[in-house]
Protein backbone atom coordinates (compact mmCIF):
# COMPACT_ATOMS: atom_id res chain seq x y z
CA UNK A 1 -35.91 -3.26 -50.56
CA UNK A 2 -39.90 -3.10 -50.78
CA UNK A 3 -39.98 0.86 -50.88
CA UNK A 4 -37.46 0.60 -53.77
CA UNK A 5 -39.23 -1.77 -55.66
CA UNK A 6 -42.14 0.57 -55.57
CA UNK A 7 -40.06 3.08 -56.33
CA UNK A 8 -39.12 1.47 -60.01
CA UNK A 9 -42.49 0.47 -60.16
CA UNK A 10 -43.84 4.18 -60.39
CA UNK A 11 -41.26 5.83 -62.08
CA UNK A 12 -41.90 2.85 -65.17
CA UNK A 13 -45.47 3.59 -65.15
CA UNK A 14 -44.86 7.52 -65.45
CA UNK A 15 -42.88 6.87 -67.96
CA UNK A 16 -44.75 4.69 -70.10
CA UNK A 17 -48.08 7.34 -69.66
CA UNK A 18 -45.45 10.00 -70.98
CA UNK A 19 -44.17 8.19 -73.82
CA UNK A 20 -48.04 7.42 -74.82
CA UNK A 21 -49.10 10.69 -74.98
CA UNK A 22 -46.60 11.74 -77.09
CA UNK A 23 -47.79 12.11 -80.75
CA UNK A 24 -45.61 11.09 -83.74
CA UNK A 25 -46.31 10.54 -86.82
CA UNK A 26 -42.95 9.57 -88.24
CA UNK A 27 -41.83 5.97 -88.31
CA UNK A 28 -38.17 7.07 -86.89
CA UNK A 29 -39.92 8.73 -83.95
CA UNK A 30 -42.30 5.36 -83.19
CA UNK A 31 -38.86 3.47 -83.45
CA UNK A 32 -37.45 5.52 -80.96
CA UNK A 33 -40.63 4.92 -78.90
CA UNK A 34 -40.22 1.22 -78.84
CA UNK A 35 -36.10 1.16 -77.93
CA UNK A 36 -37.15 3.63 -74.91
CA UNK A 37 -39.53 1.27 -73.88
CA UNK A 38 -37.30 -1.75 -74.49
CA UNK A 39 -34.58 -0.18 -72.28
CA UNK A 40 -37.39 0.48 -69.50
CA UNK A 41 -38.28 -2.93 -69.03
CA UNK A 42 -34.77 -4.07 -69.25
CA UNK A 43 -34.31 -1.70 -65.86
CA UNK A 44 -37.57 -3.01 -64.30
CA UNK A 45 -36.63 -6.75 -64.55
CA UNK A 46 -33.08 -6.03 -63.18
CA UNK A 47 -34.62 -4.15 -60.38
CA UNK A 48 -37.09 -6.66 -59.50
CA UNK A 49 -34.45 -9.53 -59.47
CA UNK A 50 -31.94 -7.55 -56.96
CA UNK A 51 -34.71 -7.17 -55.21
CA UNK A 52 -35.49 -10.76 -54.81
CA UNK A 53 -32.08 -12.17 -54.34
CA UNK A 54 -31.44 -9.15 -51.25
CA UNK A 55 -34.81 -10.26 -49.45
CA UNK A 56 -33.69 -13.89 -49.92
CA UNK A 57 -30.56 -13.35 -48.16
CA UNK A 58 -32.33 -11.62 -45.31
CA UNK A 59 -34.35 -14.33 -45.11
CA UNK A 60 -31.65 -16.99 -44.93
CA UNK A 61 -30.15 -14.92 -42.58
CA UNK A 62 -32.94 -14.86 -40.23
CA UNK A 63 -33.92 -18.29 -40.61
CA UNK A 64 -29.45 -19.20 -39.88
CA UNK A 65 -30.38 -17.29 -36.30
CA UNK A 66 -33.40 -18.92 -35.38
CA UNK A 67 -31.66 -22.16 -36.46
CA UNK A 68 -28.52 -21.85 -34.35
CA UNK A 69 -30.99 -20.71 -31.28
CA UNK A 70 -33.04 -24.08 -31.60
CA UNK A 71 -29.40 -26.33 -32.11
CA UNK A 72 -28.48 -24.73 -28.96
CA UNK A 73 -31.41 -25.19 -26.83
CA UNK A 74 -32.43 -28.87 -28.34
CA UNK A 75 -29.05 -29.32 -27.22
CA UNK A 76 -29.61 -28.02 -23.44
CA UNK A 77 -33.33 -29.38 -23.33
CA UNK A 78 -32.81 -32.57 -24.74
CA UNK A 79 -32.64 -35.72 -22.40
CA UNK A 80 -28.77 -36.80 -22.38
CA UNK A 81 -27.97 -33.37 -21.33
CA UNK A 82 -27.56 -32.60 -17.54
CA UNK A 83 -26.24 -29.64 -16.27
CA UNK A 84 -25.14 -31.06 -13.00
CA UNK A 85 -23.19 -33.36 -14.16
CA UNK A 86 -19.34 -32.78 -15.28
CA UNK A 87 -18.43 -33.39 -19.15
CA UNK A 88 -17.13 -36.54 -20.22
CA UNK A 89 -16.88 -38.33 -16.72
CA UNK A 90 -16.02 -41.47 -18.57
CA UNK A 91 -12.99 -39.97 -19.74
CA UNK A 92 -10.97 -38.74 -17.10
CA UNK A 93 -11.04 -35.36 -15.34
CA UNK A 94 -12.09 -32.50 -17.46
CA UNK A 95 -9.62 -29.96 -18.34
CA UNK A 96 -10.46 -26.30 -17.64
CA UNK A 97 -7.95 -23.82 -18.55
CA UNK A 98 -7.48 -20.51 -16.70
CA UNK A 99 -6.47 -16.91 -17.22
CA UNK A 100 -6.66 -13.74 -15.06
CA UNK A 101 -6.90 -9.94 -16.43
CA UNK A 102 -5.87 -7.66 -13.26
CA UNK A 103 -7.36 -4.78 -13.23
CA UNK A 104 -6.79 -2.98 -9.69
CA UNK A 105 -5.03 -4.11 -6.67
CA UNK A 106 -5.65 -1.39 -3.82
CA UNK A 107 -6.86 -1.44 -0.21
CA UNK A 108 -3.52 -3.45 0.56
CA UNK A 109 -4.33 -3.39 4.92
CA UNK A 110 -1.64 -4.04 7.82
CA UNK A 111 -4.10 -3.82 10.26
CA UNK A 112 -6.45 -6.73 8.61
CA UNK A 113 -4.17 -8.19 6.54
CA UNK A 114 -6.31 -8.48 3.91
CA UNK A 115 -6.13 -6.92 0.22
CA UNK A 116 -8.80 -6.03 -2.28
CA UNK A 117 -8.41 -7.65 -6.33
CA UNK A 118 -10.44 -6.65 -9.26
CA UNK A 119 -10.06 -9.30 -11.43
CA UNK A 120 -11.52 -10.66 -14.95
CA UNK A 121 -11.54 -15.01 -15.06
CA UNK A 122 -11.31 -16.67 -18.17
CA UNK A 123 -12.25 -20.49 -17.67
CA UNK A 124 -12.50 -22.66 -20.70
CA UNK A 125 -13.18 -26.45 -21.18
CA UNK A 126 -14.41 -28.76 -23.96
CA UNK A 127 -17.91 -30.07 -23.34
CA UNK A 128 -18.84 -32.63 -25.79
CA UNK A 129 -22.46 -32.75 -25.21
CA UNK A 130 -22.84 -29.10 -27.41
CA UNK A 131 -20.25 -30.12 -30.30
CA UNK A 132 -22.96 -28.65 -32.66
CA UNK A 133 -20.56 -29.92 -36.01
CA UNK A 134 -21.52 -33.89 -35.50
CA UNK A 135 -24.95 -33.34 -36.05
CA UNK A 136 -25.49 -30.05 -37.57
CA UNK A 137 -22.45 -30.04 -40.06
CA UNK A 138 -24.38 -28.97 -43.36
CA UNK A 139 -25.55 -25.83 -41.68
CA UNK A 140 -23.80 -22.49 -42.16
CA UNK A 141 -23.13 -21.98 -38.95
CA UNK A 142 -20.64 -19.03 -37.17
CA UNK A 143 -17.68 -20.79 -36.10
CA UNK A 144 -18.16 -19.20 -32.09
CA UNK A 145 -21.56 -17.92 -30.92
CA UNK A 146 -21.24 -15.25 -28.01
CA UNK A 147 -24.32 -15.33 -25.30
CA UNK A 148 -24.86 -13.28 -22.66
CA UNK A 149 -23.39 -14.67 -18.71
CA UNK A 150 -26.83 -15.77 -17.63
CA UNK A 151 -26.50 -18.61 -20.44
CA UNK A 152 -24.16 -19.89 -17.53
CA UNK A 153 -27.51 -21.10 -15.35
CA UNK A 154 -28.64 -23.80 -18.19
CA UNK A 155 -25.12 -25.61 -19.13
CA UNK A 156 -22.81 -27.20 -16.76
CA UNK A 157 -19.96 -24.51 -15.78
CA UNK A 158 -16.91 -24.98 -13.10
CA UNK A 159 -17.60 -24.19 -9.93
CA UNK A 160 -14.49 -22.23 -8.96
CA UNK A 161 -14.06 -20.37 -5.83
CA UNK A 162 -11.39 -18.08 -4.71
CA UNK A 163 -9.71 -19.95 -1.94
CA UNK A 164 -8.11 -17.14 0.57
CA UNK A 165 -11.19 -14.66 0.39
CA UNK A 166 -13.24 -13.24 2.72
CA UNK A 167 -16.03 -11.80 0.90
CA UNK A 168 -16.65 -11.37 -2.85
CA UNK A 169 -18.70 -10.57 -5.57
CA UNK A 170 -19.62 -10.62 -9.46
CA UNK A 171 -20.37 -6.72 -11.25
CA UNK A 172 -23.73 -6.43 -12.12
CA UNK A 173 -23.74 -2.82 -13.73
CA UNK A 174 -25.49 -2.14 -15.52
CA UNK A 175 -26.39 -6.23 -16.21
CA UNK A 176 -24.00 -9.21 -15.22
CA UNK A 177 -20.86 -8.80 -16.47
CA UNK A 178 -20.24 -11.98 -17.44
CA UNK A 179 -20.19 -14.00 -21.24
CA UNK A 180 -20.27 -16.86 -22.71
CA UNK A 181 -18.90 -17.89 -25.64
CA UNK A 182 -19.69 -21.21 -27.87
CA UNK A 183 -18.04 -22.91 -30.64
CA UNK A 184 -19.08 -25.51 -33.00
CA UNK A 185 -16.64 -28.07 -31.92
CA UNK A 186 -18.44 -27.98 -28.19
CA UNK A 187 -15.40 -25.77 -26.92
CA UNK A 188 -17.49 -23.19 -23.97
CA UNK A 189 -15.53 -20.03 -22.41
CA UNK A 190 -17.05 -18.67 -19.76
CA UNK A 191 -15.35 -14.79 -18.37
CA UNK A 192 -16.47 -12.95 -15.07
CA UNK A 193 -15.69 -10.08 -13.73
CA UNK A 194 -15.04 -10.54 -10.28
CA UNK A 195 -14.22 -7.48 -7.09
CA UNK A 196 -12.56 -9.81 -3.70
CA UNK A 197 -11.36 -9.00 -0.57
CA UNK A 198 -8.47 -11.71 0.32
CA UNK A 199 -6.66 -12.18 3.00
CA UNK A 200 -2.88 -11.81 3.19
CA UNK A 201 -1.34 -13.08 6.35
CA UNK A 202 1.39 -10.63 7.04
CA UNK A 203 4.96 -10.46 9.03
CA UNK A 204 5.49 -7.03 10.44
CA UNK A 205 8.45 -7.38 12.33
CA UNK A 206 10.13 -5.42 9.79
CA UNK A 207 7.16 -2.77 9.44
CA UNK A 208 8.09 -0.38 7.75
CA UNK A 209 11.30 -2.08 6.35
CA UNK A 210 9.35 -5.65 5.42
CA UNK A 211 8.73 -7.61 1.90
CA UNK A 212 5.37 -9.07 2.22
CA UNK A 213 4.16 -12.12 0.14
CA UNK A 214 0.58 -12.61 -0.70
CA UNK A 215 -1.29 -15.38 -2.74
CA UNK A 216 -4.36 -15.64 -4.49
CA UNK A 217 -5.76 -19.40 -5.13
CA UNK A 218 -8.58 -20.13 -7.39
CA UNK A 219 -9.88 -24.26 -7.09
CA UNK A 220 -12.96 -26.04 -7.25
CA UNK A 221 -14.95 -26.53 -4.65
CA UNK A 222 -16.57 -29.84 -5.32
CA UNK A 223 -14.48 -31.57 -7.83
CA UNK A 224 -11.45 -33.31 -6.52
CA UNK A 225 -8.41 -33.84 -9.47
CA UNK A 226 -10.10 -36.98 -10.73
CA UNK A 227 -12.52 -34.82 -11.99
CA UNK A 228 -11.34 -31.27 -12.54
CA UNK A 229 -7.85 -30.38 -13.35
CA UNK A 230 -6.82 -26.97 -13.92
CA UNK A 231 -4.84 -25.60 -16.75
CA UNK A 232 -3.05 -22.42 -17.34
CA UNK A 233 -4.50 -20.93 -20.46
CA UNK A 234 -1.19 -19.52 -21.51
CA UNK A 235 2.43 -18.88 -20.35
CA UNK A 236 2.93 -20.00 -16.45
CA UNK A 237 3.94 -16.12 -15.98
CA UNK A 238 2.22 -12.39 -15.02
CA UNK A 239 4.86 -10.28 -15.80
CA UNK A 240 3.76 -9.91 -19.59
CA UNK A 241 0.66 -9.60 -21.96
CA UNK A 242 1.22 -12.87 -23.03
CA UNK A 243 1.37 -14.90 -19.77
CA UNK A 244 -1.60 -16.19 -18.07
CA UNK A 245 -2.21 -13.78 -15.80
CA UNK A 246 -2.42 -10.24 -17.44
CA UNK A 247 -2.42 -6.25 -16.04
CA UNK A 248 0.28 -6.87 -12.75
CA UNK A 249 2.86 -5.01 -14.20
CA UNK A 250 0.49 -2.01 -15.15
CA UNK A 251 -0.99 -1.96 -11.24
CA UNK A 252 -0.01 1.40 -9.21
CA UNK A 253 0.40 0.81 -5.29
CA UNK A 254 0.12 3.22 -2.95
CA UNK A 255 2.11 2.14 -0.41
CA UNK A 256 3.92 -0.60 -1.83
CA UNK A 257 5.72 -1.75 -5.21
CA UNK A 258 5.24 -4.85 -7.15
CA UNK A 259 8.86 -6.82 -6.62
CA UNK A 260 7.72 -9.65 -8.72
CA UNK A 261 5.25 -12.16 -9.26
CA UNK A 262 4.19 -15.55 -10.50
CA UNK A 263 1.54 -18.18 -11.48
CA UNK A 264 1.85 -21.84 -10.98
CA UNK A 265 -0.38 -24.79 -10.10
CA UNK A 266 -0.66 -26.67 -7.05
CA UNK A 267 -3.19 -29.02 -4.75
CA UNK A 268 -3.75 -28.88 -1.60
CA UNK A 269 -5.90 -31.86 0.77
CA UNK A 270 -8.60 -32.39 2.79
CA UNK A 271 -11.07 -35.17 3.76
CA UNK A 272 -12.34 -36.09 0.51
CA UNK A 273 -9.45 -35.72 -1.45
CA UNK A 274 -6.95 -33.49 -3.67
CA UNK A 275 -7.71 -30.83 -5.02
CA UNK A 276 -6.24 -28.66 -8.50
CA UNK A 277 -5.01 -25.43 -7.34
CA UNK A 278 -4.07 -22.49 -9.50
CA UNK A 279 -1.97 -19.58 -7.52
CA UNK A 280 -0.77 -16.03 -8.27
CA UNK A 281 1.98 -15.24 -5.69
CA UNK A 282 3.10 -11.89 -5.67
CA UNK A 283 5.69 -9.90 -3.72
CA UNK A 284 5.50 -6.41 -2.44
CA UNK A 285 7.56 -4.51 -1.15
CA UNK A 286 6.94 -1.64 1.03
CA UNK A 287 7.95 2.33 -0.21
CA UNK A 288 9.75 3.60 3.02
CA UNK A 289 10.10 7.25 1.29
CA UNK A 290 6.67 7.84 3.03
CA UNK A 291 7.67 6.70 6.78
CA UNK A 292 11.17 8.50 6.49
CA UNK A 293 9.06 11.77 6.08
CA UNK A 294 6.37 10.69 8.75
CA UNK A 295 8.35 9.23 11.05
CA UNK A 296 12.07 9.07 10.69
CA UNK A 297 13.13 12.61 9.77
CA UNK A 298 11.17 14.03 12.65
CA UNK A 299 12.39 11.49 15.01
CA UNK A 300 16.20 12.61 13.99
CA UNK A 301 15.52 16.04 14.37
CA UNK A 302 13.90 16.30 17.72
CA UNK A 303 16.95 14.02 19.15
CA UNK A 304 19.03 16.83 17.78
CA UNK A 305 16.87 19.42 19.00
CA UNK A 306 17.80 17.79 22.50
CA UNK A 307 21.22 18.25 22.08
CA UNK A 308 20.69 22.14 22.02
CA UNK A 309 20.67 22.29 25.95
CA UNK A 310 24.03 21.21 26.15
CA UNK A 311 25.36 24.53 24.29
CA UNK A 312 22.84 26.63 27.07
CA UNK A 313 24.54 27.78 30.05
CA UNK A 314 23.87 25.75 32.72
CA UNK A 315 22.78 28.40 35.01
CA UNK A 316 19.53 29.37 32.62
CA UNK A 317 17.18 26.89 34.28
CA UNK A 318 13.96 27.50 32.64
CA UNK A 319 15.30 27.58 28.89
CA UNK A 320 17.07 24.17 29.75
CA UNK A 321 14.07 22.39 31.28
CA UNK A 322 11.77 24.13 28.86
CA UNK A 323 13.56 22.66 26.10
CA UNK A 324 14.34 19.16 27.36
CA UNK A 325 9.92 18.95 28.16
CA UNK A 326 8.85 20.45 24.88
CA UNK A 327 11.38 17.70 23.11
CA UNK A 328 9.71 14.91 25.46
CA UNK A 329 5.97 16.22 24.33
CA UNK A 330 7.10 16.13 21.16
CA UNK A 331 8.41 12.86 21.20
CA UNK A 332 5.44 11.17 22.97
CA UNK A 333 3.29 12.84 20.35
CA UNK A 334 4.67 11.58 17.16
CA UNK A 335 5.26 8.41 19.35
CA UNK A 336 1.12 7.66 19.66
CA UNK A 337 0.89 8.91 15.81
CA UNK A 338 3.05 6.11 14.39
CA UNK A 339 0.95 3.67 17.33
CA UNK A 340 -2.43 4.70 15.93
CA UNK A 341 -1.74 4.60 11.85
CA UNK A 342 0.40 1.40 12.24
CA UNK A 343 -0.75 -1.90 12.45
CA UNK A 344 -2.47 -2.74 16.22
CA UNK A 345 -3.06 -6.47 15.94
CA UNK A 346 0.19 -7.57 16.75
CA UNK A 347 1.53 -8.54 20.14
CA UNK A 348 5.43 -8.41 18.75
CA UNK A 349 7.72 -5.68 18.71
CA UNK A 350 8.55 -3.95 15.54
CA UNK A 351 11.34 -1.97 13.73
CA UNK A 352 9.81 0.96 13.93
CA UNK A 353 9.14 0.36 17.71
CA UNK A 354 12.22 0.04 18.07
CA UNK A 355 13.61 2.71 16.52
CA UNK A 356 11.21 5.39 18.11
CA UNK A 357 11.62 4.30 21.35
CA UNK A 358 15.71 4.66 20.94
CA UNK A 359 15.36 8.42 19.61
CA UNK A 360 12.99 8.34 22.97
CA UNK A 361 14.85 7.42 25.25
CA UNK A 362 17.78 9.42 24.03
CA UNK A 363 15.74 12.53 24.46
CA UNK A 364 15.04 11.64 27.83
CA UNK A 365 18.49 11.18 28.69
CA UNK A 366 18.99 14.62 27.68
CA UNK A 367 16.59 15.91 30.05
CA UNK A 368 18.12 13.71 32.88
CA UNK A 369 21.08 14.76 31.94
CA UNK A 370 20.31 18.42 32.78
CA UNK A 371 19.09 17.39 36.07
CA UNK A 372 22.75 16.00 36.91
CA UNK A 373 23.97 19.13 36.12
CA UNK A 374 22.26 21.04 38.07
CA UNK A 375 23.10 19.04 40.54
CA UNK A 376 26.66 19.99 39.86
CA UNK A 377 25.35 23.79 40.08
CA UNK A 378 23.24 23.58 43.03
CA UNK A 379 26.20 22.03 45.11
CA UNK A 380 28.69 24.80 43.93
CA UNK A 381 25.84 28.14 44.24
CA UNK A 382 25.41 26.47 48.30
CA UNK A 383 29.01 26.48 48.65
CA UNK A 384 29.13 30.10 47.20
CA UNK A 385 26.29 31.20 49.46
CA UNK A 386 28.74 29.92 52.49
CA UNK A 387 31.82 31.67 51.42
CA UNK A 388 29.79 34.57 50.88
CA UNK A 389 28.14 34.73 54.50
CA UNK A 390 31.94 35.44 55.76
CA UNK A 391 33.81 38.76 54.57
CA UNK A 392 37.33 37.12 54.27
CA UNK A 393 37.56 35.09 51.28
CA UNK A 394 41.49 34.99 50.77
CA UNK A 395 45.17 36.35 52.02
CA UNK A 396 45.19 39.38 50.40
CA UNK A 397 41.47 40.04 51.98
CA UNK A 398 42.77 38.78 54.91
CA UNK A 399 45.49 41.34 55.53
CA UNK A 400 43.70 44.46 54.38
CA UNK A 401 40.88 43.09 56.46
CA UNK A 402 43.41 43.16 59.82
CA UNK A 403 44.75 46.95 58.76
CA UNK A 404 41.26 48.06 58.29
CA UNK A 405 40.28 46.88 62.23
CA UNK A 406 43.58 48.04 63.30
CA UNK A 407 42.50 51.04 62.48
CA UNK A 408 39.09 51.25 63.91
CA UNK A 409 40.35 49.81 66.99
CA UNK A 410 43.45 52.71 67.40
CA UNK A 411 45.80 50.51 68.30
CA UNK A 412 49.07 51.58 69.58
CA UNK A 413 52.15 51.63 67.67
CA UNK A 414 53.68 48.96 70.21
CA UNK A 415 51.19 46.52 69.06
CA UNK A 416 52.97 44.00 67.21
CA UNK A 417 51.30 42.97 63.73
CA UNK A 418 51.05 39.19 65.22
CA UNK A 419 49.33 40.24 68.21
CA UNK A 420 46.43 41.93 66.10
CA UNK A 421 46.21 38.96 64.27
CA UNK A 422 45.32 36.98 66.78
CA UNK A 423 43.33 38.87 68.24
CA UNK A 424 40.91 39.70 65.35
CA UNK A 425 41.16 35.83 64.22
CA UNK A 426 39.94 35.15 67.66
CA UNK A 427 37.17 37.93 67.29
CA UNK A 428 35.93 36.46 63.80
CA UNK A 429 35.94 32.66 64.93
CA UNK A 430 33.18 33.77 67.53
CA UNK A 431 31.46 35.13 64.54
CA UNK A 432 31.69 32.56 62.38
CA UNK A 433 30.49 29.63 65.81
CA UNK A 434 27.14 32.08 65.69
CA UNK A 435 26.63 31.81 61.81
CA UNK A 436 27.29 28.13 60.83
CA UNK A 437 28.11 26.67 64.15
CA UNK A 438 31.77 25.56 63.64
CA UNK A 439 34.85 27.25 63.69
CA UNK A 440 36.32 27.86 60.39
CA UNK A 441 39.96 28.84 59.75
CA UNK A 442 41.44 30.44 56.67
CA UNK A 443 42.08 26.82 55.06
CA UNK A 444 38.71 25.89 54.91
CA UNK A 445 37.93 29.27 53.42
CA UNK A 446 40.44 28.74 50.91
CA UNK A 447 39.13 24.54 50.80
CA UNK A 448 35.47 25.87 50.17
CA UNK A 449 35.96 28.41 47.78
CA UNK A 450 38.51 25.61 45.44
CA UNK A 451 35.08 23.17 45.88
CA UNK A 452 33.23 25.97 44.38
CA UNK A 453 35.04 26.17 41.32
CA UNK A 454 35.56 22.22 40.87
CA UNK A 455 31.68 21.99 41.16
CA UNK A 456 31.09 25.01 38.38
CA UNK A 457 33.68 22.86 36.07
CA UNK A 458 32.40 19.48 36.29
CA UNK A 459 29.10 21.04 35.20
CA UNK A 460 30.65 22.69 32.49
CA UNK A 461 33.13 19.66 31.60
CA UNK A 462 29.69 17.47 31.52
CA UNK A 463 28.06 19.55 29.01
CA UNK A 464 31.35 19.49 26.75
CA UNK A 465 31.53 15.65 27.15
CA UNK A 466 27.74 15.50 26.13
CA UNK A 467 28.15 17.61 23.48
CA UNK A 468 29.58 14.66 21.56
CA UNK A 469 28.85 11.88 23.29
CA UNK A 470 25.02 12.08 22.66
CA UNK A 471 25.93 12.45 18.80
CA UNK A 472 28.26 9.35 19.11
CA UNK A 473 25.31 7.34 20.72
CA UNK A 474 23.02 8.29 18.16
CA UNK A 475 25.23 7.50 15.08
CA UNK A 476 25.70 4.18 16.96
CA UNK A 477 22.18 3.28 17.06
CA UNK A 478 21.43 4.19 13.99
CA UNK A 479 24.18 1.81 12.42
CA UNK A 480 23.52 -1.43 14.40
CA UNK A 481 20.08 -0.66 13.43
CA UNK A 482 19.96 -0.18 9.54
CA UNK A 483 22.34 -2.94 9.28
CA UNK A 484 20.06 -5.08 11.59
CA UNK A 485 16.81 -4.56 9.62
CA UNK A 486 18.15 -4.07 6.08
CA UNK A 487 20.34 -7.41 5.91
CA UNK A 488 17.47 -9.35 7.83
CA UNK A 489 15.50 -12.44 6.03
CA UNK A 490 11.89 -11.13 5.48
C-alpha cells in the first residue's frame, strides 16, 4: 500500500507542474485549469484514505495474532494451569472421545502372529482451564486455532497406549506428524499418526482353511475409569465413512480378506483398578486360491501321476520303480516347501498336514504296491525257469517226445508203445533226480506250469483292482476331509 501511495503522490505532482506551465490567456481555459485540479485532489484524498483504512486492517490483523498467541500462553504459563494434572478432576472422569483413520494393514504373519497398522488417532476432550471465551470474549477471535503436534508437550494430553503392541512409533517426516487443534470454548483435539506392530494370537489348526480374529485396544495407561473414560467419536462401526473407525473397507490384503469388523468399548483389570478400553475387532479370512495352486493342485496331480504304473506292464521293472521314486521325490519336495513357508511355531497338527501327508502316503502305497507285484512276477518267472529246465512241458510234447526217441533208439516193431513209455519215463526221471533233485512226473509238470499262469494273473488282476481302487481311496479322503475342515468352528 506504501509504494502505491507514492505512486499517486508523483503522478499528482507531474501533473500539477504540467498544468502550470501551460499558458492561457482565456478565462474558459483558466476555468478548465481549476476543475482539472479540483478532480486531482479529489483522487489524491481518496487514495490516501484506502490507503489508511488497508494498513489499519493489517495492523489489526497482526495485532489479533499476537493477541491470540499471548491468551494462549498466559493461559499455559499462568499458575492454576498444570499440565500433569487431568481436567476437571473435581468433576468426574474426563471424557475423551476417539476415532481411527486406517490407512494400511499389511505384514499380517503366521509365523509371529503379529500384524502391522498404520493408523491416524483422533482424541478429543474438553479442558476447561483454556476456555479462552470467559475471559477474552470481546476479542475477535477464530472460533478453532490449529498448532503444530509439539504444542502437545505444554498442555495436559491423554496418555493412550496401544494395548496388544509390540513395538511402535509416531511419523516424523519430514516434522511430527501430529496437530493440535484449539477452540474458544476450551474444546483441544489432538491427531497422530501412528505405524504398530501388534500382536494377533492365532489358531492354525485350520491353516490354510482358518478365519482368524485379531483386536486392536487403545486405553490409558495411568488413568483408571474414575478418571478417563473413553468415548467413540462417532458411530460404534468401521464399515463406513461415517463410523468411528474409518479406511477398513478400502484396505487390500494379500493373503487374506476383510470378513467384517467392529468397534466397541470395554475395560479390562488389574491391581489398581479398571480401566476404559476402546477395541477394533476384525475378522479375516484367509484366500485359499493361493494354496490350491501351491499346494493342493500339485499334491492331486502327483497322486495321479502314481496311478500311471498300474497301466505299465508289470514286467517293465525300471519304468515302474522309476516312476513310483520320482513321484516319492516329488512328494517329499513339495512336502518340506509347504513345512518351510508355513507357520513353524506350532507343536499341533494342521489341515494342511494332514492333507499332504494323505496324498503321501498314497503315493507310497503305489510304490509298495509295485513291489507286491513283482512279487507275484518273480514267483511265476522261477516257476517258468523250472518248467523250462525240462523238455516235456505237456501230452502232446510228451508223445512226439516218445516217437522222436523211438526213433533214435531203432526199436523193433515188436516193441509195444507201453513198453517205450516206460522205458523213456524211466530214462528222464534219472534226468530230472540230477537237475532238481526229485523225481517229477507229468502231473507236476502240468501242476507247475497251471502255478505259472495263476501267478502271471494275480499280478495282472492286482493292477486292474488298483486301477480303481487307488482312485476310490483318494475321492474318499478328499470328502471326509473338505467336509471335516470346511463345516469346522474356527
Amino acid at each position: 500500500m506504501c509504494s502505491e501511495l507514492r505512486v499517486h503522490r508523483y503522478l499528482f505532482a507531474s501533473y500539477v507542474l504540467q498544468v502550470y506551465k501551460q499558458r492561457s490567456t482565456t478565462i474558459m481555459t483558466r476555468f478548465r485549469i481549476l476543475v482539472r485540479l479540483f478532480r486531482a485532489i479529489l483522487l489524491f484524498g481518496f487514495a490516501i484514505k484506502f490507503s489508511r483504512c488497508a494498513g489499519a486492517r493489517s495492523w489489526k490483523q497482526a495485532q489479533g495474532s499476537t493477541a491470540y498467541g499471548s491468551i494462549v500462553g498466559s493461559l499455559i504459563n499462568s499458575k492454576s494451569y498444570q499440565k500433569y494434572i487431568r481436567p476437571d478432576i473435581e468433576n468426574g472422569p474426563v471424557n475423551v472421545n476417539v476415532a481411527l483413520s486406517v490407512t494400511s494393514l499389511d505384514k499380517i504373519s503366521d509365523s509371529d502372529m503379529v500384524y502391522t497398522i498404520t493408523f491416524t488417532l483422533y482424541q478429543s476432550w474438553i479442558d476447561s482451564r483454556l476456555n479462552i471465551t470467559k475471559r477474552f470474549a470481546n476479542l475477535p477471535l477464530p472460533q478453532v486455532l490449529t498448532m503444530a503436534g509439539s504444542f502437545s508437550d505444554k498442555i495436559w494430553v491423554p496418555d493412550t497406549y496401544i494395548v496388544n503392541s509390540e513395538k511402535s512409533f509416531i511419523h516424523d517426516v519430514t516434522s511430527k506428524n501430529g496437530l493440535i487443534q484449539l477452540d474458544r470454548q476450551g474444546t483441544v483435539t489432538y491427531v497422530l499418526r501412528i505405524t504398530s506392530k501388534v500382536s494377533c494370537p492365532m489358531k492354525l489348526r485350520k491353516y490354510p482353511l482358518d478365519k482368524q480374529v485379531c483386536k486392536f485396544r487403545l486405553a490409558s495407561w495411568s488413568f483408571t475409569d474414575k478418571d478417563l473414560k473413553y468415548n467413540l467419536n462417532k458411530k460404534d462401526s468401521c464399515d463406513n465413512e461415517e463410523g468411528a473407525v474409518a479406511g477398513m473397507e478400502d484396505l487390500v490384503l494379500q493373503m487374506f480378506t476383510m470378513d467384517r469388523c467392529s468397534v466397541y468399548l470395554s475395560s479390562h483389570s488389574s491391581a489398581l483398578g479398571n480401566y476404559s478400553e476402546l477395541v477394533l475387532e476384525f475378522k479375516l479370512k484367509r484366500n485359499i486360491f493361493f494354496f490350491g495352486l501351491q499346494t493342493y493342485i500339485p499334491s492331486i496331480f502327483l497322486v495321479i501321476l502314481s496311478w500311471v504304473s498300474f497301466w505299465i506292464n508289470h514286467t517293465s521293472v525300471p519304468a515302474r520303480v522309476c516312476l513310483g521314486v520320482t513321484s516319492m521325490l516329488a512328494m517329499t519336495t513339495l512336502m518340506v516347501g509347504v513345512y518351510s513357508t508355513g507357520p513353524r511355531s506350532i507343536s499341533y497338527v494342521k489341515a494342511i498336514d494332514i492333507y499332504v501327508c494323505s496324498c503321501f502316503i498314497l503315493v507310497f502305497a503305489a510304490l509298495l504296491q509295485y513291489i507286491l507285484v513283482h512279487g507275484y512276477s518273480r514267483k511265476a518267472e522261477k516257476l517258468k525257469k523250472t518248467s523250462s529246465k525240462h523238455p516235456i512241458t505237456a501230452v502232446g510234447d510228451w508223445e512226439k517226445t516218445i516217437l522222436l526217441n523211438a526213433n533214435k533208439e531203432k526199436c523193433s516193431a515188436n516193441e509195444s508203445k507201453i513198453d517205450l513209455h516206460l522205458r523213456l519215463n524211466k530214462k528222464d526221471s534219472s534226468i530230472r533226480k540230477e537237475t532238481f533233485g526229485k523225481d517229477m512226473n507229468l502231473e507236476q509238470i502240468k501242476e507247475n506250469d497251471n502255478l505259472v499262469e495263476v501267478w502271471f494273473r494275480r499280478a495282472e488282476k492286482f493292477d486292474e483292482r488298483c486301477r480303481w481302487v487307488f482312485p476310490l481311496l483318494f475321492v474318499v479322503i478328499n470328502v471326509i476331509y473338505w467336509c471335516i475342515y470346511l463345516n469346522m468352528a474356527d
